[in-house]
C-alpha atoms as a PDB file:
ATOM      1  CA  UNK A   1      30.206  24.896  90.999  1.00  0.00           C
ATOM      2  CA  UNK A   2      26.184  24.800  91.641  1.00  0.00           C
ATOM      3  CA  UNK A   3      24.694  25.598  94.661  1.00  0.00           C
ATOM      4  CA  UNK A   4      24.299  29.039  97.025  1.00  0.00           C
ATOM      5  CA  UNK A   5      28.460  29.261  97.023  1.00  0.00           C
ATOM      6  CA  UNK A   6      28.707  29.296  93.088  1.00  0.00           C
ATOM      7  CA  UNK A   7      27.328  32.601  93.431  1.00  0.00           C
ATOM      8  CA  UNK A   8      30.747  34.030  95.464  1.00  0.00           C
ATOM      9  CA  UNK A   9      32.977  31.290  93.558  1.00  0.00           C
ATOM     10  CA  UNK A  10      32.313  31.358  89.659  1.00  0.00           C
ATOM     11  CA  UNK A  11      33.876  28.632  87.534  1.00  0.00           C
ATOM     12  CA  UNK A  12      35.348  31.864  85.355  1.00  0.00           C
ATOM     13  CA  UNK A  13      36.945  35.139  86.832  1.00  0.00           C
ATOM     14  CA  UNK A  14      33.952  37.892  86.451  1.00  0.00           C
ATOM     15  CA  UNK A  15      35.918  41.612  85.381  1.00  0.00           C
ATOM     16  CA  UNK A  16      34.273  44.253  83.164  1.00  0.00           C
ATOM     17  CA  UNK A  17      35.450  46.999  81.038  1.00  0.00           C
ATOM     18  CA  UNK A  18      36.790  49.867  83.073  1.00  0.00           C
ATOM     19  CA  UNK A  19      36.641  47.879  86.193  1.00  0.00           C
ATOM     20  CA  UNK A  20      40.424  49.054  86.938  1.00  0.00           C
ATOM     21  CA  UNK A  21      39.446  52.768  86.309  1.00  0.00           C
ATOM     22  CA  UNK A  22      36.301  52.472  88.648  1.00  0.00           C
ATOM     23  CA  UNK A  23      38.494  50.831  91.126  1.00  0.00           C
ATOM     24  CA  UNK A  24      41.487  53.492  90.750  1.00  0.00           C
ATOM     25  CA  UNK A  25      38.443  56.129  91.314  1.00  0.00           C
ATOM     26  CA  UNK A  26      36.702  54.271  94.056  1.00  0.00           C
ATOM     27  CA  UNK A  27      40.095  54.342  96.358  1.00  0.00           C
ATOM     28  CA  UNK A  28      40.756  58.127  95.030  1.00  0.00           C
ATOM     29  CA  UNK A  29      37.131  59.252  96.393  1.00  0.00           C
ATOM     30  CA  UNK A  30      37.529  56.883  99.554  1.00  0.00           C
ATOM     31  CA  UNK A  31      41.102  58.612 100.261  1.00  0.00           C
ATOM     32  CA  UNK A  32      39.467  61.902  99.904  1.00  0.00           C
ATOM     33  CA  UNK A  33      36.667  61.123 102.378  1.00  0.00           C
ATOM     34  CA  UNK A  34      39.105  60.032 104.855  1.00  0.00           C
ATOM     35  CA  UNK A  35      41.407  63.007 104.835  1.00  0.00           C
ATOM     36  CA  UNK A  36      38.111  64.760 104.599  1.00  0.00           C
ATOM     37  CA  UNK A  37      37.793  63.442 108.208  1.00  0.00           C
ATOM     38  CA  UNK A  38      40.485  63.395 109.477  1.00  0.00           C
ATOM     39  CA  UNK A  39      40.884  67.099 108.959  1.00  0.00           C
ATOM     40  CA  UNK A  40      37.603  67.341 110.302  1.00  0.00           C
ATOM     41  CA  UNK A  41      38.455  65.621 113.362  1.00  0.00           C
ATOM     42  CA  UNK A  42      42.050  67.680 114.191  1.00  0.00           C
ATOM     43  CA  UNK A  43      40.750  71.065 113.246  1.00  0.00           C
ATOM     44  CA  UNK A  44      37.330  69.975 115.855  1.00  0.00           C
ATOM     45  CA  UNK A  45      34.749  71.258 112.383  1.00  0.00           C
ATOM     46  CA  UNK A  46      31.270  71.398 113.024  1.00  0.00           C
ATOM     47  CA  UNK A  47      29.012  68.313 112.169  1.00  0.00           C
ATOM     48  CA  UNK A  48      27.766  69.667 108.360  1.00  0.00           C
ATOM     49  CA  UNK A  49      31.421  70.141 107.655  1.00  0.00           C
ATOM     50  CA  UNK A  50      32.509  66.453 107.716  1.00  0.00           C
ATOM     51  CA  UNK A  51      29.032  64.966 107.527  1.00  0.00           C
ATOM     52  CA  UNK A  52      29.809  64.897 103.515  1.00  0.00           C
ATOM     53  CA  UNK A  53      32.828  63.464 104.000  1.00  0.00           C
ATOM     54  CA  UNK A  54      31.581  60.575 106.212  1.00  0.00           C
ATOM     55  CA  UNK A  55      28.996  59.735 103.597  1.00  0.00           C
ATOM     56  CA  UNK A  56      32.018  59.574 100.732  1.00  0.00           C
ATOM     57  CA  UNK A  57      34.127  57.278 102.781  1.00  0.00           C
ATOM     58  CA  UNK A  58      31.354  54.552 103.455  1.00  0.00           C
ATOM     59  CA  UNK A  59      29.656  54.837 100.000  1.00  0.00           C
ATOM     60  CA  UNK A  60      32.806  54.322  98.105  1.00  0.00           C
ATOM     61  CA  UNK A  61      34.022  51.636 100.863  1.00  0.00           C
ATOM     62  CA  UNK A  62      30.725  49.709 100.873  1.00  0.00           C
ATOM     63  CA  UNK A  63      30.900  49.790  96.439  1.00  0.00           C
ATOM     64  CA  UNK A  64      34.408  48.627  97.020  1.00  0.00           C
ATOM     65  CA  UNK A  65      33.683  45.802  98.890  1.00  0.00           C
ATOM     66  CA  UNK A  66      30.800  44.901  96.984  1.00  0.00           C
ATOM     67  CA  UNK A  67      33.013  44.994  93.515  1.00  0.00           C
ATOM     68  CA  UNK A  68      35.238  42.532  95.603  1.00  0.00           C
ATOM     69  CA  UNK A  69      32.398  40.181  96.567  1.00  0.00           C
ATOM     70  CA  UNK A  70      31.499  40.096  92.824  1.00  0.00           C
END
């Protein structure tokens, strides 16, 4: 497939070594970050308690998504 859509739609199914482990640790840090926050939120913590947490949920969310794109 040639043009700016053969980019998101290879001819051949892209996968690395690992990429199963990076995913199963990818959802494991993301699930952290949001209990992270939702703890946060119940227990009303200060900003630099759940900032950390905040930061884990979109990083691993965002790599997520971007491992999905590719």
């Amino acid at each position: 497939m040639m043009g700016m859509f053969g980019f998101l739609h290879p001819d051949e199914s892209r996968t690395f070594r690992g990429e199963r482990w990076l995913r199963i640790c990818l959802r494991t840090a993301h699930l952290v970050g949001t209990a992270g926050l939702g703890g946060a939120f119940l227990y009303q913590a200060p900003k630099e308690a759940w900032l950390p947490y905040l930061i884990l949920t979109i990083a691993s969310g965002s790599v997520s998504v971007v491992l999905e794109i590719w």
